[in-house]
Protein backbone atom coordinates (compact mmCIF):
# COMPACT_ATOMS: atom_id res chain seq x y z
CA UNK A 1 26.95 -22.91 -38.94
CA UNK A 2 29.20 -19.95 -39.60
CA UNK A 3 32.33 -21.75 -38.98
CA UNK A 4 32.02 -24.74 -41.54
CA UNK A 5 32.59 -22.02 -44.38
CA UNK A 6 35.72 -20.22 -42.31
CA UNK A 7 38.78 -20.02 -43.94
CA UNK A 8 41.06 -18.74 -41.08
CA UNK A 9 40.04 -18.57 -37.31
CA UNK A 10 41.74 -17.10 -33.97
CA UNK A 11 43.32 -19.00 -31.57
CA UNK A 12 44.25 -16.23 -28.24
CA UNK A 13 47.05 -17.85 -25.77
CA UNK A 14 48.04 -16.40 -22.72
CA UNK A 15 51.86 -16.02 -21.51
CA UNK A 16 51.14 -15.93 -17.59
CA UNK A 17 54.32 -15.70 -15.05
CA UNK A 18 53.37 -15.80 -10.91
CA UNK A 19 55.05 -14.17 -8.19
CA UNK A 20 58.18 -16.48 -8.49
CA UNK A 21 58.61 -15.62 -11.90
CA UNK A 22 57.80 -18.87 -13.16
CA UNK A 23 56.10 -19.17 -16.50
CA UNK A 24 52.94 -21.50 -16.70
CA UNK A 25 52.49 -23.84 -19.15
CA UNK A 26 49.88 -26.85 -20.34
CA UNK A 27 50.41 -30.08 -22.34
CA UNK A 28 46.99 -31.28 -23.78
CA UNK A 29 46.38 -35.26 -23.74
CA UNK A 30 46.89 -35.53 -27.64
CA UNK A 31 50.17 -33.76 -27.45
CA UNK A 32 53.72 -34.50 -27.22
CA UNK A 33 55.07 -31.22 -26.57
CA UNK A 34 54.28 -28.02 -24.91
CA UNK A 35 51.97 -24.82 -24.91
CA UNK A 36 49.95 -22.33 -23.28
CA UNK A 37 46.97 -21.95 -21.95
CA UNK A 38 44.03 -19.98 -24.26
CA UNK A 39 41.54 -21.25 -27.14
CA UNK A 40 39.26 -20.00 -29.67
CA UNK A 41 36.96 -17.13 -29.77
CA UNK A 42 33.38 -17.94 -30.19
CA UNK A 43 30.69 -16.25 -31.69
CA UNK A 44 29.35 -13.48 -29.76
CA UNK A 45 32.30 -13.44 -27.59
CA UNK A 46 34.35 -10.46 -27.44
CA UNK A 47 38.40 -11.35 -27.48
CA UNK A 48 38.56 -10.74 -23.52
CA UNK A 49 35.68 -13.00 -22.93
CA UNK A 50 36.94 -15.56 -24.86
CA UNK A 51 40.11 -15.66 -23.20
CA UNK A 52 38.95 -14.99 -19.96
CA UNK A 53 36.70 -17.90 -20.51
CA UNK A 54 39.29 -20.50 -21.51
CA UNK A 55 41.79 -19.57 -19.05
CA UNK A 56 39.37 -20.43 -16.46
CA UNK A 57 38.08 -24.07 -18.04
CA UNK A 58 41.88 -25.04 -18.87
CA UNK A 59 43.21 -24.08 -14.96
CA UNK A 60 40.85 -22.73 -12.59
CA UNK A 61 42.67 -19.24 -12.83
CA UNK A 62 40.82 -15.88 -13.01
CA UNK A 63 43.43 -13.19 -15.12
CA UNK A 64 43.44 -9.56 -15.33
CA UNK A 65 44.38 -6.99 -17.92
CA UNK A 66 45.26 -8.99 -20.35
CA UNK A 67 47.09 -7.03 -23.24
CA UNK A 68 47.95 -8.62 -27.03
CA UNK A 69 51.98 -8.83 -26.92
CA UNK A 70 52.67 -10.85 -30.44
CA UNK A 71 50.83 -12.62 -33.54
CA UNK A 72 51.71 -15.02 -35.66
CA UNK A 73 49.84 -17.07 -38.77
CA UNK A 74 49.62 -20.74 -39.18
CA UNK A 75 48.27 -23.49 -41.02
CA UNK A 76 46.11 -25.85 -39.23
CA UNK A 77 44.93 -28.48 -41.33
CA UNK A 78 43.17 -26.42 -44.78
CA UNK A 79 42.46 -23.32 -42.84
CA UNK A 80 45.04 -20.67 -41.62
CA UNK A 81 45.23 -19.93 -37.99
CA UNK A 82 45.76 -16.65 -36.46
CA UNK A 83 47.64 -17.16 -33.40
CA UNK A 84 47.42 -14.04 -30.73
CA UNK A 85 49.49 -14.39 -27.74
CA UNK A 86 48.59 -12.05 -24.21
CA UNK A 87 50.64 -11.67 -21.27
CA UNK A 88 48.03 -10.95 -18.27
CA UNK A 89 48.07 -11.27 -14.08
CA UNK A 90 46.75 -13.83 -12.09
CA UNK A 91 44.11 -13.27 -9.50
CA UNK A 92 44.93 -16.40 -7.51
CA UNK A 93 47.49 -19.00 -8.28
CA UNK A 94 45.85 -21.54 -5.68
CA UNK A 95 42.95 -22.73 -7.49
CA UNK A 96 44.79 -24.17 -10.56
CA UNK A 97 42.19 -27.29 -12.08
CA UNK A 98 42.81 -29.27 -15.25
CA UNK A 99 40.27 -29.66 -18.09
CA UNK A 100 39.49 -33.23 -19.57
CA UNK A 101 41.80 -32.54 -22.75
CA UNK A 102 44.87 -31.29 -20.40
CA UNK A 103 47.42 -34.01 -19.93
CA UNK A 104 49.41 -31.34 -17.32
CA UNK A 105 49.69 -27.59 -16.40
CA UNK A 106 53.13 -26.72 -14.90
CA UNK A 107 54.73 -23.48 -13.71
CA UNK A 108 58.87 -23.18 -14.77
CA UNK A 109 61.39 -21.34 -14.55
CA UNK A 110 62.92 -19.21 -17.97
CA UNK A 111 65.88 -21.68 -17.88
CA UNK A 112 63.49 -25.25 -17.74
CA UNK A 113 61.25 -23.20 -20.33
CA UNK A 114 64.06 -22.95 -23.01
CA UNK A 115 64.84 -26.35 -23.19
CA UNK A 116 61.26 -27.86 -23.92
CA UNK A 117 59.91 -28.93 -26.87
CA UNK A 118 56.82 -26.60 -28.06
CA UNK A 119 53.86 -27.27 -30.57
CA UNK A 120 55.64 -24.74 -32.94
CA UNK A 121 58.33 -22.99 -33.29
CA UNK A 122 56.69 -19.53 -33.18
CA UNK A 123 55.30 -20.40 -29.89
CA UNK A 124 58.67 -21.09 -28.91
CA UNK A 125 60.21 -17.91 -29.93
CA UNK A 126 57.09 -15.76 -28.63
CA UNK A 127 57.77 -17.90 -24.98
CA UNK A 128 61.58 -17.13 -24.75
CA UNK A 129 61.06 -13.26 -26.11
CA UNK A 130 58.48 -12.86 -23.57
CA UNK A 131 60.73 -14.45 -20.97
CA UNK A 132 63.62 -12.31 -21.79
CA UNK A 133 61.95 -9.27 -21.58
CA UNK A 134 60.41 -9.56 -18.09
């Protein structure tokens, strides 16, 4: 299997906001603290498939245009992760499911977002730029 000898992989999140303005974001069951939406690519997949795909296991929501709006590289146990963050529309908002390793999804407001605790610091900073700016 290709990615036993991997030294870095890609992990694509998505910043999505709805109508309200609200951001969405999605504690897993093994975490403490929040994130976004996304996953890895796999092989074959082309980046929008991959993140098309995920969006839709983790919620139930279909996105459009998504477009790459900040990177950043971490270390993830003894390989490097490349972390790629989107911003991207919503089709429909209604249909929102949870996977089996989401603990909760939740859409808040730029204010509520600011003062929660994040998997990393970068994801932080990437969340409240993102906010700022739209």
């Amino acid at each position: 299997m290709i990615a036993d000898h991997l030294l870095a992989h890609i992990g694509q999140y998505i910043l999505l906001k709805n109508k309200s303005g609200l951001l969405l974001l999605r504690k897993l069951r093994s975490a403490i603290a929040w994130g976004l939406p996304g996953g890895r690519i796999e092989e074959g997949e082309s980046w929008e498939q991959a993140l098309e795909r995920e969006i839709k296991e983790e919620t139930g929501l279909t996105i459009t245009e998504p477009k790459p709006i900040a990177v950043h590289l971490m270390r993830e146990g003894s390989m490097m992760k490349y972390c790629v963050y989107f911003k991207a529309d919503v089709v429909d908002e209604a249909r929102m499911l949870f996977d089996k390793k989401t603990h909760s999804l939740k859409w808040v407001s730029c204010q509520a977002a600011a003062n929660l605790d994040y998997v990393s610091s970068d994801m932080k900073d990437i969340i409240l730029g993102f906010l700022k700016e739209t």
